[in-house]
Protein backbone atom coordinates (compact mmCIF):
# COMPACT_ATOMS: atom_id res chain seq x y z
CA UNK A 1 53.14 103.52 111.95
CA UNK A 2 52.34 102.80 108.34
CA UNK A 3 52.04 106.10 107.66
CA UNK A 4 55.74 106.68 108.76
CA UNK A 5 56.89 103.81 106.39
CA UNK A 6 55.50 105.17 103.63
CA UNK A 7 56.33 108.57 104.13
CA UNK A 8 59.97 107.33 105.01
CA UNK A 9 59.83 105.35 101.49
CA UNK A 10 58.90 108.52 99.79
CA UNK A 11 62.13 110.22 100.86
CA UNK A 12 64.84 110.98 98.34
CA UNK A 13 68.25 109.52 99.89
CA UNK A 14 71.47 110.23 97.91
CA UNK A 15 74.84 110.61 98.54
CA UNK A 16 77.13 113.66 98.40
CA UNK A 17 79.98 112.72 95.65
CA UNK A 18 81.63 116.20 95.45
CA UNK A 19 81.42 119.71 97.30
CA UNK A 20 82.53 122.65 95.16
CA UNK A 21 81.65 126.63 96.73
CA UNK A 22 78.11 126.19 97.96
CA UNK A 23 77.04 123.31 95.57
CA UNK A 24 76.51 119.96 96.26
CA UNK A 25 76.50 117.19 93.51
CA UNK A 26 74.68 114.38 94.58
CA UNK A 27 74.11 110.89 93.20
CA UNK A 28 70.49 109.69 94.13
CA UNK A 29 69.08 106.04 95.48
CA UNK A 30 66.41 105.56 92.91
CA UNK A 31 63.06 103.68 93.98
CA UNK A 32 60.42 102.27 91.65
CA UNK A 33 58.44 105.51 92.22
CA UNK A 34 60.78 107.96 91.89
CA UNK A 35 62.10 105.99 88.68
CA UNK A 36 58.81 106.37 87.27
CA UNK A 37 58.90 110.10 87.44
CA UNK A 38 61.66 110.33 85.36
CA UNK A 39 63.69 109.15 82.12
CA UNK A 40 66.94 108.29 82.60
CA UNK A 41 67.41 104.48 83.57
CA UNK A 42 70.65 105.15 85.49
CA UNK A 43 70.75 106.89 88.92
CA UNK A 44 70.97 111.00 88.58
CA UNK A 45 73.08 113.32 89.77
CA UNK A 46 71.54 116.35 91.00
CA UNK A 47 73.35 119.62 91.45
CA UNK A 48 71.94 120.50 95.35
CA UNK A 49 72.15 123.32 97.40
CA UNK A 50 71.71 123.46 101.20
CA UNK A 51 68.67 124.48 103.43
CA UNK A 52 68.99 127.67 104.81
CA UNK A 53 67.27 125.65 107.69
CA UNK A 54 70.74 124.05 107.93
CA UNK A 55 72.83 126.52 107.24
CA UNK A 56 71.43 128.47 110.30
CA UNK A 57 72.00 125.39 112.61
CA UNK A 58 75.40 125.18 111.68
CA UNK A 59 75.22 121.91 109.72
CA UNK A 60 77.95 121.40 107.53
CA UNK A 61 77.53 118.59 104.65
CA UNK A 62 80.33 116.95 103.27
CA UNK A 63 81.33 114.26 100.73
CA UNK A 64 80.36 111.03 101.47
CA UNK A 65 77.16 112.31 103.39
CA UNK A 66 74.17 110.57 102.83
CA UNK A 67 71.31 113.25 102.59
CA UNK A 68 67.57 113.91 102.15
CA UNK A 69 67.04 115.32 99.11
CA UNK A 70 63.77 117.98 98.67
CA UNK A 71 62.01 119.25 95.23
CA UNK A 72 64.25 117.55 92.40
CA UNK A 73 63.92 119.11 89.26
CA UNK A 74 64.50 116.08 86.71
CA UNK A 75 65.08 118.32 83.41
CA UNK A 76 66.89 121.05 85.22
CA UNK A 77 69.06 118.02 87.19
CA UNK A 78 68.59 120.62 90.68
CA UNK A 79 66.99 119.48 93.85
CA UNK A 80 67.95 120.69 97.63
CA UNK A 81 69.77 119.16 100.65
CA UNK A 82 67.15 119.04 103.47
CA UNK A 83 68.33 116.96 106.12
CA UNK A 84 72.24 115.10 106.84
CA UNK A 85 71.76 111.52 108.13
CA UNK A 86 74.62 110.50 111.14
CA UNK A 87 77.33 109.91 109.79
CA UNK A 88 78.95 106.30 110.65
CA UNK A 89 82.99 108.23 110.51
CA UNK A 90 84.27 111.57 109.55
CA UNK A 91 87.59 112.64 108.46
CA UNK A 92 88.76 116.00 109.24
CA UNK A 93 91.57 116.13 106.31
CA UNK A 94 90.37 115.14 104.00
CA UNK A 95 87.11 116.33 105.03
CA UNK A 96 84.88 113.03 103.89
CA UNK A 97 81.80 111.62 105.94
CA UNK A 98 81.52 107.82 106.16
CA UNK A 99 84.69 106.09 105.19
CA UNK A 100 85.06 102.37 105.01
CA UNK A 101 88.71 102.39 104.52
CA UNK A 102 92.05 103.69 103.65
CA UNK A 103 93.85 102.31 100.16
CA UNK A 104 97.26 103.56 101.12
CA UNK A 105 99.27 104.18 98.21
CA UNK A 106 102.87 104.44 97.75
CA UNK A 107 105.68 103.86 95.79
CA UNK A 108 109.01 101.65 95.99
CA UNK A 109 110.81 103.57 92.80
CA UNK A 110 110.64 106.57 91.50
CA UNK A 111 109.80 108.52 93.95
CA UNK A 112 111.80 106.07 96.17
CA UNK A 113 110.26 104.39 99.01
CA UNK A 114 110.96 106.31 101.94
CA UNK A 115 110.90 104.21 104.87
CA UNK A 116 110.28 107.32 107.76
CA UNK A 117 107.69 108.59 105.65
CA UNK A 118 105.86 105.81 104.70
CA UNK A 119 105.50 105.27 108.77
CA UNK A 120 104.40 108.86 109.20
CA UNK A 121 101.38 108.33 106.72
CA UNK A 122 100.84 105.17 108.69
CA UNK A 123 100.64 106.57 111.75
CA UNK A 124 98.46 109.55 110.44
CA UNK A 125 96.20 106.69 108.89
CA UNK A 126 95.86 103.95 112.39
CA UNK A 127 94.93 107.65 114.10
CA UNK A 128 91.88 107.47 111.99
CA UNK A 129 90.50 104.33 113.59
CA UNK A 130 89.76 103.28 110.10
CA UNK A 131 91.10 100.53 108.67
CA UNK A 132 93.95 100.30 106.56
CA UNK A 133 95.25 98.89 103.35
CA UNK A 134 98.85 99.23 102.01
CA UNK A 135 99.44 99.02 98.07
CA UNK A 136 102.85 99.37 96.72
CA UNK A 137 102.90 100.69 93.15
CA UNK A 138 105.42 100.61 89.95
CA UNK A 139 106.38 96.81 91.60
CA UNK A 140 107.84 96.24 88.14
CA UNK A 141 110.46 98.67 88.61
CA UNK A 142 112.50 96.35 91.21
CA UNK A 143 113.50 92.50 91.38
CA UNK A 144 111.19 89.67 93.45
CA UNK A 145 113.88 89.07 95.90
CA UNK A 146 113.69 93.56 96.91
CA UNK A 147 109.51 92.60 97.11
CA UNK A 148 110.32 89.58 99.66
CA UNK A 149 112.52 91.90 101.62
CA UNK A 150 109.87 94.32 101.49
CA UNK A 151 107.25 92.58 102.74
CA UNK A 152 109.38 91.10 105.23
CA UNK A 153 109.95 94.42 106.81
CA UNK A 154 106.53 95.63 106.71
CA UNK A 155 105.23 92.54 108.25
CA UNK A 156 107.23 93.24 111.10
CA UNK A 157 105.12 96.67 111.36
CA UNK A 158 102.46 94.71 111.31
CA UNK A 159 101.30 95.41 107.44
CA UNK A 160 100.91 92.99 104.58
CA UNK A 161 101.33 94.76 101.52
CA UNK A 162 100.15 94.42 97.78
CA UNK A 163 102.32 94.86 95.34
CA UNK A 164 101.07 96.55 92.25
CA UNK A 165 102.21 98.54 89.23
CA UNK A 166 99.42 100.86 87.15
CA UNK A 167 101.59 101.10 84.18
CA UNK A 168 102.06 97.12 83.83
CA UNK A 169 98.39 96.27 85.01
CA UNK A 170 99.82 93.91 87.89
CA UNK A 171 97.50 92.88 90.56
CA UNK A 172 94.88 95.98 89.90
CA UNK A 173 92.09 93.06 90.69
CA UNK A 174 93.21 92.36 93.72
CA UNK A 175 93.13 96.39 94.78
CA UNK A 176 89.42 96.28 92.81
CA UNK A 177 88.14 93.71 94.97
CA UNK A 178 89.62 95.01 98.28
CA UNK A 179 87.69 98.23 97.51
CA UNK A 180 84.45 96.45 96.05
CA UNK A 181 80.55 98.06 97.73
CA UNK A 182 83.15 100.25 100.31
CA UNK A 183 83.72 104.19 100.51
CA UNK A 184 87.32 104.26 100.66
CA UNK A 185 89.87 106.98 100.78
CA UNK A 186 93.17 106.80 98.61
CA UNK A 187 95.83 108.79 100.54
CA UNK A 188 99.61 108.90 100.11
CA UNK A 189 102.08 111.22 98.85
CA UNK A 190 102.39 112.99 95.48
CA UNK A 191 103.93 111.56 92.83
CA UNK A 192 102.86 107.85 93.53
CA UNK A 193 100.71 107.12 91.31
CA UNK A 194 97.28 108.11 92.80
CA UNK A 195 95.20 109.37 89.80
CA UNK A 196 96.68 107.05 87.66
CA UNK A 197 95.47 103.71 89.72
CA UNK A 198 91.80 105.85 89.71
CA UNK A 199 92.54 106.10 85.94
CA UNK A 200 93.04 102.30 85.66
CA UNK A 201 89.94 101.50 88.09
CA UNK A 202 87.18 104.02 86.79
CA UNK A 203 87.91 104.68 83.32
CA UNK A 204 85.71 107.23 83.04
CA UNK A 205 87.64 109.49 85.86
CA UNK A 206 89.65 111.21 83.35
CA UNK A 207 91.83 112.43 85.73
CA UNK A 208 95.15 114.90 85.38
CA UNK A 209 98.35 112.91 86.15
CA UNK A 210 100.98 114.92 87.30
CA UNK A 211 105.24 113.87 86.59
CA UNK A 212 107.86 113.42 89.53
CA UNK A 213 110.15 116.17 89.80
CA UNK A 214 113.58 114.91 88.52
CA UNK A 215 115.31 118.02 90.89
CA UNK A 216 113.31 116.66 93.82
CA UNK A 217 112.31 112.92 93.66
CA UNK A 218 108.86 114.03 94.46
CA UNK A 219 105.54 113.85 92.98
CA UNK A 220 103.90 117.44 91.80
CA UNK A 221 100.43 118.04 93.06
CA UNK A 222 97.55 117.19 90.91
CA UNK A 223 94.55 116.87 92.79
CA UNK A 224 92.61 119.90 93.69
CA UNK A 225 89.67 118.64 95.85
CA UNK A 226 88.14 116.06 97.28
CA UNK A 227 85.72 114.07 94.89
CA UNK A 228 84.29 110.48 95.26
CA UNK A 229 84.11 108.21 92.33
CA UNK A 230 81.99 105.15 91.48
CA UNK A 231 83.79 101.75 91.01
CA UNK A 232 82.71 99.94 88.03
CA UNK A 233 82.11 97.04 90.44
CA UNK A 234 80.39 98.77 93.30
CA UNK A 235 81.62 100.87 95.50
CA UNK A 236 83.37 104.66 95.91
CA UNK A 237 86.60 105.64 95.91
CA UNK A 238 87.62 109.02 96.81
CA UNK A 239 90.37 111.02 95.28
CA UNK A 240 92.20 113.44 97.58
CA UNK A 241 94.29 116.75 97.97
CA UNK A 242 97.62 115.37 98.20
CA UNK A 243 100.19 115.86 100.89
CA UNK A 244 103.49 115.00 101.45
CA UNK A 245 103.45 115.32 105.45
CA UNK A 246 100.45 114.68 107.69
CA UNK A 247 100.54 116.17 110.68
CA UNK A 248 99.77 114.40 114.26
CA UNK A 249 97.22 116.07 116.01
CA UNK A 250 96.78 113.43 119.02
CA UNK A 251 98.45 114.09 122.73
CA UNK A 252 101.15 112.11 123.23
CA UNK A 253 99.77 109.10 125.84
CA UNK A 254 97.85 108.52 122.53
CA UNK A 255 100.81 108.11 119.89
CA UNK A 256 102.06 104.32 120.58
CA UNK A 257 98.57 102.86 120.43
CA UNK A 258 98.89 103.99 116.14
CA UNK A 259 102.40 101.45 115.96
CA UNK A 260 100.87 97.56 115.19
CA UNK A 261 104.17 96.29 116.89
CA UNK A 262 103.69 98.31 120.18
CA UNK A 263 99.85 97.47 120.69
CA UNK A 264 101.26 94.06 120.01
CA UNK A 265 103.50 94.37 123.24
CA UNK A 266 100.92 96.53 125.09
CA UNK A 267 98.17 93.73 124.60
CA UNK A 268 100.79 91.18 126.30
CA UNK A 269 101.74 92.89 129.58
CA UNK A 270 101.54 96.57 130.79
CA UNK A 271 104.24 98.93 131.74
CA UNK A 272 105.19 100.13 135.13
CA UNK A 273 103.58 103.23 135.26
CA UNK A 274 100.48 104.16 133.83
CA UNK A 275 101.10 107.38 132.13
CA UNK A 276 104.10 106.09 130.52
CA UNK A 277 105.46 107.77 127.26
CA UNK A 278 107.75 104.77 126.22
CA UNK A 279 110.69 106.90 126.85
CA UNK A 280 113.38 105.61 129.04
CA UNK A 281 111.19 105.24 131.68
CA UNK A 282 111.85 102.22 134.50
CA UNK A 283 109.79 99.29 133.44
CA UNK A 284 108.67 100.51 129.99
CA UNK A 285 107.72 97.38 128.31
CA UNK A 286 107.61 98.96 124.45
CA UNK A 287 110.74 100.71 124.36
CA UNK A 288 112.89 98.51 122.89
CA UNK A 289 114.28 96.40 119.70
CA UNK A 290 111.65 97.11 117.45
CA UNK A 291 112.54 98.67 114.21
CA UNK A 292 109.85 101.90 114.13
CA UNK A 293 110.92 102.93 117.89
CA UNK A 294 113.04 105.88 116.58
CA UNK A 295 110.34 106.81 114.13
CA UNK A 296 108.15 106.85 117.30
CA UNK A 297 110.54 108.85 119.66
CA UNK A 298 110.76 111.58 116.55
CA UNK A 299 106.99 111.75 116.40
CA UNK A 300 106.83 111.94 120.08
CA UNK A 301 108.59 114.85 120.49
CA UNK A 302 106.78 116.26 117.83
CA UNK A 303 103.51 115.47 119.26
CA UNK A 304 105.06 117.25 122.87
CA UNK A 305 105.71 120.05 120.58
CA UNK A 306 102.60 120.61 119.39
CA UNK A 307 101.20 120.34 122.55
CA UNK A 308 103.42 122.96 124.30
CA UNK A 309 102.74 125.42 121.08
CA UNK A 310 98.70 124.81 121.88
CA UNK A 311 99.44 125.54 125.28
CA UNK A 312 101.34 128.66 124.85
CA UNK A 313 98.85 129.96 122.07
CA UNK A 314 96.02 130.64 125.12
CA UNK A 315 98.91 132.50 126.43
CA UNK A 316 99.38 135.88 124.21
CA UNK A 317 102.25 136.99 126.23
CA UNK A 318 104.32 133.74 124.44
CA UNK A 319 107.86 134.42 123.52
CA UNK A 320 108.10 131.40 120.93
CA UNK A 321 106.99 131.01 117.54
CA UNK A 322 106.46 127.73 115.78
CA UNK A 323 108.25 126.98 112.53
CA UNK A 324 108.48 124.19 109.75
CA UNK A 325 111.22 122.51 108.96
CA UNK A 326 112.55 119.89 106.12
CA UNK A 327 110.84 116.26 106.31
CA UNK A 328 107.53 118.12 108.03
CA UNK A 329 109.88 118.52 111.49
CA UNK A 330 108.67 121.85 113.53
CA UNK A 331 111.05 123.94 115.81
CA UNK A 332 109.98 126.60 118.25
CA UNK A 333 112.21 129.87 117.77
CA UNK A 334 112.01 133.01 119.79
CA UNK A 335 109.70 135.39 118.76
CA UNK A 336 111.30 139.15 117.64
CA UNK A 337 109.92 142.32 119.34
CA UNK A 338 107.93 143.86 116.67
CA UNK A 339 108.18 147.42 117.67
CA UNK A 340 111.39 147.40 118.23
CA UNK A 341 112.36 145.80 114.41
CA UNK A 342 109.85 147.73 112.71
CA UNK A 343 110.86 150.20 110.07
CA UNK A 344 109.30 153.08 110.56
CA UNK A 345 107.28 154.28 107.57
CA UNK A 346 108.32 157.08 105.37
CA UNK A 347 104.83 158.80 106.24
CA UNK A 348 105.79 158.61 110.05
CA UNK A 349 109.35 159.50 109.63
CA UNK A 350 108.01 163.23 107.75
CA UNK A 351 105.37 163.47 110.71
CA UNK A 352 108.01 163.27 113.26
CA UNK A 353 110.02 165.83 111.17
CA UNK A 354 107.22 168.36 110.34
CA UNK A 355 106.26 168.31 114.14
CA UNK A 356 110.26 168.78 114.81
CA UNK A 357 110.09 172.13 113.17
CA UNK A 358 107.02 173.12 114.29
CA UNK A 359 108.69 173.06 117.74
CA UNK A 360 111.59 174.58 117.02
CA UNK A 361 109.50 177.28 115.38
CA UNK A 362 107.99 178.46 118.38
């Protein structure tokens, strides 16, 4: 058994801060021995690859893994990624192994605050089952009595927001400390201020800030992959591919348990029947007063959508074809018989001609 310690001690743990082609840069937990093998006084980085080992066992490593680092070479800064230890959460988009939280960033000017899609990222971000923290940035661009009505309506979701502006440095500590020895995610959509507020937190980020689009009201993309970044007072903060409309991919008996107010009601008394989708089913307990319960009969029938389109794609004789619409909506349209609205080629067209007068020839 003392054995095992030691050779357990011996291991080189790290984590994975960014994943670029088949490279992994990873930032290393430094012992006393391993310390003593090498110069530097800080934790390295290595630049890893993967096992082939792991590789052929279809293990995929991602950031935020913590792995088992093999053969570091201290002047060349190289090593390789032996083994992935189980991950604690996983995040399919962005991809990002063992997230503490969400830092959910938007903005109430400039891009306006849009109430229906501020719910959709919330919904996207409860469907995580990680948990959740709402910042509203450029605060200084409206009046303290728009903040109190703010809040006001978000508390009736169920969220207590914290008012911040980047460009003003108002109430960055309290978003420091809120992300302070966690791996945390920074989501939200373009335009909001996202590398900006990494800017302000981790100096040393250096990251490209992208303009709103004065056409459009929107945010232009900046971010190209996902990349974690180390707080100056512990802690990592991840920047992400922005997006300006997450998609649900839950069924729909799943979709009111990711509303605050309706778990609220759920956790109080139960509806009538058990499969209940909040509709205008008889004894529905949730459907109701509540200010969010269009926002969650839109996703609904987005979610049904979705489902029928899965449905019908194990079915190749489908006559429907999904499509994207403004604000992220999808529509199913009828699909067009390809043969029959195909142009025929010009090559085709002088075969069929050639073999005409062939015929006629004899």
């Amino acid at each position: 058994m003392r054995g095992e310690a030691l050779e357990a001690t011996d291991k080189l743990l790290g984590t994975v801060l960014a994943v670029q082609a088949n490279f992994y840069r990873v930032q290393l937990d430094i012992g006393m021995r391993q310390m003593s093998e090498q110069s530097s006084p800080h934790p390295p980085m290595l630049l890893c690859t993967r096992r082939t080992r792991l590789k052929k066992i279809g293990q995929q490593v991602m950031v935020g893994d913590r792995v088992v680092v093999e053969e570091p070479d201290w002047a060349g800064g190289r090593g390789a990624i032996a083994q992935v230890l189980p991950r604690e959460s996983e995040l399919d988009r962005p991809a990002i192994a063992n997230v503490n939280q969400i830092l959910l960033l938007f903005a109430v000017a400039d891009p306006p605050l849009e109430p229906f899609q501020l719910s959709r990222f919330l919904v996207k971000a409860e469907s995580t089952d990680i948990d959740v923290v709402l910042c509203l940035n450029k605060s200084d661009l409206i009046s303290k009595e728009q903040q109190v009505e703010i809040t006001q309506q978000l508390g009736g979701w169920g969220y207590q927001p914290i008012f911040i502006s980047v460009n003003q440095s108002i109430h960055i500590d309290q978003v420091a400390s809120k992300l302070k020895d966690k791996i945390t995610v920074i989501a939200g959509p373009s335009g909001v201020g996202k590398s900006s507020l990494i800017n302000t937190l981790i100096p040393n980020a250096n990251l490209r800030v992208g303009e709103v689009s004065g056409k459009l009201a929107r945010g232009r993309h900046t971010t190209r992959h996902v990349e974690l970044f180390e707080l100056p007072s512990g802690g990592l903060l991840a920047d992400t591919p922005g997006f300006n409309q997450p998609d649900f991919d839950c069924v729909p008996e799943e979709l009111v348990s990711y509303f605050p107010e309706a778990r609220q009601r759920l956790a109080v008394d139960s509806c009538r029947f058990g499969d209940c989708l909040h509709r205008d089913e008889p004894g529905c307990i949730v459907s109701g007063d509540w200010e969010r319960y269009q926002h969650y009969l839109d996703f609904l029938e987005e979610v049904i959508k979705r489902q029928t389109h899965l449905n019908q794609q194990a079915d190749p004789e489908s006559t429907v074809k999904v499509k994207t619409k403004s604000k992220g909506k999808t529509e199913y349209e009828p699909k067009l018989e390809s043969k029959k609205y195909r142009r025929t080629s010009r090559r085709t067209q002088l075969q069929e001609l050639q073999q005409l007068y062939q015929d006629e020839e004899s």
